[in-house]
Protein backbone atom coordinates (compact mmCIF):
# COMPACT_ATOMS: atom_id res chain seq x y z
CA UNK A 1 63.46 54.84 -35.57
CA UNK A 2 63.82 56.41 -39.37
CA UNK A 3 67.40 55.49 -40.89
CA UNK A 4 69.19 59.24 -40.82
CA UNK A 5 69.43 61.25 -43.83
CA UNK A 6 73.04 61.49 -45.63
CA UNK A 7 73.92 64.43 -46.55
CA UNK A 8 76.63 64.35 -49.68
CA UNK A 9 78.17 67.78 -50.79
CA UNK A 10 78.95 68.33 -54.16
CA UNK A 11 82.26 69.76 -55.39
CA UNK A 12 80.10 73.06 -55.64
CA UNK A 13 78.89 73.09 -52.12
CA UNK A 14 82.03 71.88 -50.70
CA UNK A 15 83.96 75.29 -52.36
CA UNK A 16 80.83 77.91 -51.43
CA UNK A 17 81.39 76.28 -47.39
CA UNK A 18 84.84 76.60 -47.63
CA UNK A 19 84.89 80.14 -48.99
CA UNK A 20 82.25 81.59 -46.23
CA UNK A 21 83.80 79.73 -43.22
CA UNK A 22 86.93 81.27 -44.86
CA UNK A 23 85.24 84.61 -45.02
CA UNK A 24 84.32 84.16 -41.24
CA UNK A 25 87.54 83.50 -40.19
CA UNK A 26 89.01 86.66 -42.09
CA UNK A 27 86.13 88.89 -40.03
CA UNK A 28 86.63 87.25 -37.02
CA UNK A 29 90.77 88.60 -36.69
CA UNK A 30 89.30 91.68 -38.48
CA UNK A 31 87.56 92.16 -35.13
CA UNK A 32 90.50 90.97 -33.36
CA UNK A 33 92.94 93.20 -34.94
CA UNK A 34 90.60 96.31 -34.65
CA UNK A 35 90.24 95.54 -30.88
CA UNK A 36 93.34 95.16 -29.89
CA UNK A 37 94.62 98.48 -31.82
CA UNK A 38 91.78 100.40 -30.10
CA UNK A 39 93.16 99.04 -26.66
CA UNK A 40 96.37 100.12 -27.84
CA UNK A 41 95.29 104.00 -28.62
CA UNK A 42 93.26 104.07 -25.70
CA UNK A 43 96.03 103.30 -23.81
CA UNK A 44 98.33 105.58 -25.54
CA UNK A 45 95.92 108.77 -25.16
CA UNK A 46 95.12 108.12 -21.31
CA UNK A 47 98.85 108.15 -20.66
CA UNK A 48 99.24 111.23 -22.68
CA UNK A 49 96.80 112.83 -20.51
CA UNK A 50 98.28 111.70 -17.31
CA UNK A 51 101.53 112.61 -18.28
CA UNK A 52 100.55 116.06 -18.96
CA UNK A 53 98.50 116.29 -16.21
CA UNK A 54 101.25 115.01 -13.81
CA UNK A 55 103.52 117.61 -15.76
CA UNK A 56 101.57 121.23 -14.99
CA UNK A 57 101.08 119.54 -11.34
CA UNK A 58 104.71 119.76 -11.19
CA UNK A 59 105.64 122.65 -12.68
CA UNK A 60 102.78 124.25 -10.67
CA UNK A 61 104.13 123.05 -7.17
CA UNK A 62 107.84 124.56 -8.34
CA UNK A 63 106.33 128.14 -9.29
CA UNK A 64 104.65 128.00 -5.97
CA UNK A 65 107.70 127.14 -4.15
CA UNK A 66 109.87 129.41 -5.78
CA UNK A 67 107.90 132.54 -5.09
């Protein structure tokens, strides 16, 4: 079996990985961030709907009962 290859970063390598596993990192919550505040207007616009929805259902039930 061969001896295994070492692998020595320079000063230069060692700043260009930190910078794109940085970079990853930053689009990584990017993606978190955008998810969760899609969630969040999703959920806000489905309970608008309901809401208005459940309102005219109500208000249509009382004009029937009152006439």
């Amino acid at each position: 079996m061969a001896p295994q290859k070492v692998v020595q970063q320079t000063p230069e390598t060692a700043v260009l990985t930190a910078r794109i596993e940085d970079l990853r990192h930053f689009i990584t919550m990017i993606g978190r961030d955008s998810r969760f505040a899609a969630g969040l207007w999703s959920g806000f616009v489905k309970g608008l709907a309901i809401g208005i929805f459940v309102s005219t259902l109500f208000v249509g039930l009382k004009l029937l009962v009152m006439v």
